[in-house]
C-alpha atoms as a PDB file:
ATOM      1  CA  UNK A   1     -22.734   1.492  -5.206  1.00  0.00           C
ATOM      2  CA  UNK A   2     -21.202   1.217  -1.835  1.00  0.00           C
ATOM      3  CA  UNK A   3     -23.198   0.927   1.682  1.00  0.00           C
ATOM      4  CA  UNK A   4     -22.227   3.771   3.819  1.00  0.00           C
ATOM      5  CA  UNK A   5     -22.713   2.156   6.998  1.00  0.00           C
ATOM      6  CA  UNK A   6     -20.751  -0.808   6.210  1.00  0.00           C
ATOM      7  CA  UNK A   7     -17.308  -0.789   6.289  1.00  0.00           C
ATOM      8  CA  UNK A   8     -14.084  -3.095   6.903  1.00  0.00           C
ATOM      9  CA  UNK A   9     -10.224  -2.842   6.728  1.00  0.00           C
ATOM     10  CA  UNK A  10      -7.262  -4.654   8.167  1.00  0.00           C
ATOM     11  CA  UNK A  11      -4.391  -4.691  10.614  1.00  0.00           C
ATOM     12  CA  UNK A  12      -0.937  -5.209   8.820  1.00  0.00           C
ATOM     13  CA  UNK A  13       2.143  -6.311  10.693  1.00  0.00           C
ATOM     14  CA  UNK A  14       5.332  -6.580  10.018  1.00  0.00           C
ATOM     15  CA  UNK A  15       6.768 -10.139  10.740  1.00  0.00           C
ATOM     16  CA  UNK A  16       8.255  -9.127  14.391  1.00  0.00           C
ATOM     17  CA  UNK A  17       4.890  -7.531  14.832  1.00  0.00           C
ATOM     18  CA  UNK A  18       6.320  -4.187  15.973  1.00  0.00           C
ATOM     19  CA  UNK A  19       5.300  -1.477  13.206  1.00  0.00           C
ATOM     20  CA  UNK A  20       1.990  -1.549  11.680  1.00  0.00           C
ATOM     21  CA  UNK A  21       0.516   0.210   8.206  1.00  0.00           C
ATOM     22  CA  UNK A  22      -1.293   3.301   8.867  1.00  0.00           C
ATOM     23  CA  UNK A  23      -2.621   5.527   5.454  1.00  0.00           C
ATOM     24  CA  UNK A  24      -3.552   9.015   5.732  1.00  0.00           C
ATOM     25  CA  UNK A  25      -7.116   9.529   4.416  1.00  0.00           C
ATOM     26  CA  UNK A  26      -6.957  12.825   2.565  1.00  0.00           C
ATOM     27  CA  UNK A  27     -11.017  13.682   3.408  1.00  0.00           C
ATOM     28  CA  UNK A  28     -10.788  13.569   7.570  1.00  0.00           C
ATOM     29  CA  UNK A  29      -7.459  14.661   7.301  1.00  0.00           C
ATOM     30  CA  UNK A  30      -6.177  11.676   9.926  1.00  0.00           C
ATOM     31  CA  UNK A  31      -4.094   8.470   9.936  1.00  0.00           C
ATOM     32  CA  UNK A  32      -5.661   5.672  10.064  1.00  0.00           C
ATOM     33  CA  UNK A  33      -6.271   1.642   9.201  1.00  0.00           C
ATOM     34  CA  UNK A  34      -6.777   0.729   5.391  1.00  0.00           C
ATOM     35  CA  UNK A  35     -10.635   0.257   5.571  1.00  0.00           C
ATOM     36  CA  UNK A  36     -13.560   1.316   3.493  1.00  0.00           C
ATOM     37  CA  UNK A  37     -17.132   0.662   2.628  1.00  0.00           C
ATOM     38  CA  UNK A  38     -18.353  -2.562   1.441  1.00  0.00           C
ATOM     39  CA  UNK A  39     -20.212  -2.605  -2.349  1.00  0.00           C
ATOM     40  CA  UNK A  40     -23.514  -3.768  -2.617  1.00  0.00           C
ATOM     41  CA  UNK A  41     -22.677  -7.201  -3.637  1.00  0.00           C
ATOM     42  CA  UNK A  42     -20.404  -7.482  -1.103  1.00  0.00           C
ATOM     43  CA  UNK A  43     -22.880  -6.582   1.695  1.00  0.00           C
ATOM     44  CA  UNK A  44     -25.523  -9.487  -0.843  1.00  0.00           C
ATOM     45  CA  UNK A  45     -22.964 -11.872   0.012  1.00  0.00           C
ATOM     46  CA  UNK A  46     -22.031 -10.682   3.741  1.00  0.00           C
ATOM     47  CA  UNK A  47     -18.226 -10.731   2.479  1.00  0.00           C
ATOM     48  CA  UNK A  48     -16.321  -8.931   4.983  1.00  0.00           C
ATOM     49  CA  UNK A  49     -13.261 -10.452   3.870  1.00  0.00           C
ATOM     50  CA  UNK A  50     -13.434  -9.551   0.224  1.00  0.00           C
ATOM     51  CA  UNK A  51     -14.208  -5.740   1.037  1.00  0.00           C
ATOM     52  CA  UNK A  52     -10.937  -6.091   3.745  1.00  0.00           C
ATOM     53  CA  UNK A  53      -8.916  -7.191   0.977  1.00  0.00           C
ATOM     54  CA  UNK A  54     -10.072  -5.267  -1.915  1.00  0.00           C
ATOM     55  CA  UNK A  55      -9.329  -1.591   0.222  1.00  0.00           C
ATOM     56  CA  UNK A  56      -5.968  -2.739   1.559  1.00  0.00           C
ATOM     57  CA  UNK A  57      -5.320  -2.889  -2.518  1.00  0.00           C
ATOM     58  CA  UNK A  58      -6.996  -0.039  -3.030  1.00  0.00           C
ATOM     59  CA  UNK A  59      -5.322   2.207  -0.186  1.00  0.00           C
ATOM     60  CA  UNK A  60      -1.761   0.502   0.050  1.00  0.00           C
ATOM     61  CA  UNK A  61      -1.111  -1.419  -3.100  1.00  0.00           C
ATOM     62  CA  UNK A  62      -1.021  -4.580  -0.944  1.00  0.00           C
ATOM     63  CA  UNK A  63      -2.453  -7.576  -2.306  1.00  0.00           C
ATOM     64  CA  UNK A  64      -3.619  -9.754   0.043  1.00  0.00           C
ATOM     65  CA  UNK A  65      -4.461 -13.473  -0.163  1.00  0.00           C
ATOM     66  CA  UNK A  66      -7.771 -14.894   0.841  1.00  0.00           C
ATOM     67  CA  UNK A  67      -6.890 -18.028   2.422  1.00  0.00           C
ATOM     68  CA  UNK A  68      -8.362 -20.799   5.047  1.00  0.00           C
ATOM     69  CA  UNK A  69      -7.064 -18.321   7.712  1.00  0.00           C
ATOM     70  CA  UNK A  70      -8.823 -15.136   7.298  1.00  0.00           C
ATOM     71  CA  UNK A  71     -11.200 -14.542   9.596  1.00  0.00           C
ATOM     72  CA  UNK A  72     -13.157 -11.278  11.215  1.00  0.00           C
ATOM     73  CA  UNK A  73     -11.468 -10.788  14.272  1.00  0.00           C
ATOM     74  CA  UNK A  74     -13.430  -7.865  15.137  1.00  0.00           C
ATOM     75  CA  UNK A  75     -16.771  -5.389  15.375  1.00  0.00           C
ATOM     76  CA  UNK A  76     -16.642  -2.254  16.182  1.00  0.00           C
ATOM     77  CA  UNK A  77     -20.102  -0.233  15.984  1.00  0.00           C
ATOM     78  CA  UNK A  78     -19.214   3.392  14.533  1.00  0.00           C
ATOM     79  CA  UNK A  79     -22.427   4.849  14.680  1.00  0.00           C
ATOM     80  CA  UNK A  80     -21.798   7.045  17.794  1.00  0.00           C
ATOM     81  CA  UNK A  81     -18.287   8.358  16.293  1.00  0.00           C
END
């Protein structure tokens, strides 16, 4: 079960930080950030970075590596799309 008003995603870069991943989500029909909604235990354990790293996998087959430097760097309420 996934929380529909929870979601996170990241911001890949390549190293000289001048192209960035987009995926095209098939439903809205637009480009966009790999992102998605958090599961329940993810939103139990308020692990933002777990749900960030587990859709990057999902929507680019990029695994990422949880490490002393991963932080939230951002929130962005959605509600008023």
């Amino acid at each position: 079960m996934k929380d529909s008003n929870l979601e996170c995603g990241s911001i890949i870069l390549n190293k000289t930080m001048d192209k960035i991943i987009i995926v095209f989500q098939r439903l809205s029909n637009k480009w966009g950030l790999p992102k998605g909604h958090m599961t329940k235990k993810e939103v139990e354990k308020n692990d933002k970075i777990s749900c960030a790293i587990r859709e990057t996998k999902e929507e680019t087959g990029l695994q990422l590596v949880k490490n002393t430097n991963c932080k939230v760097i951002g929130k962005v309420n959605m509600n008023n799309k």
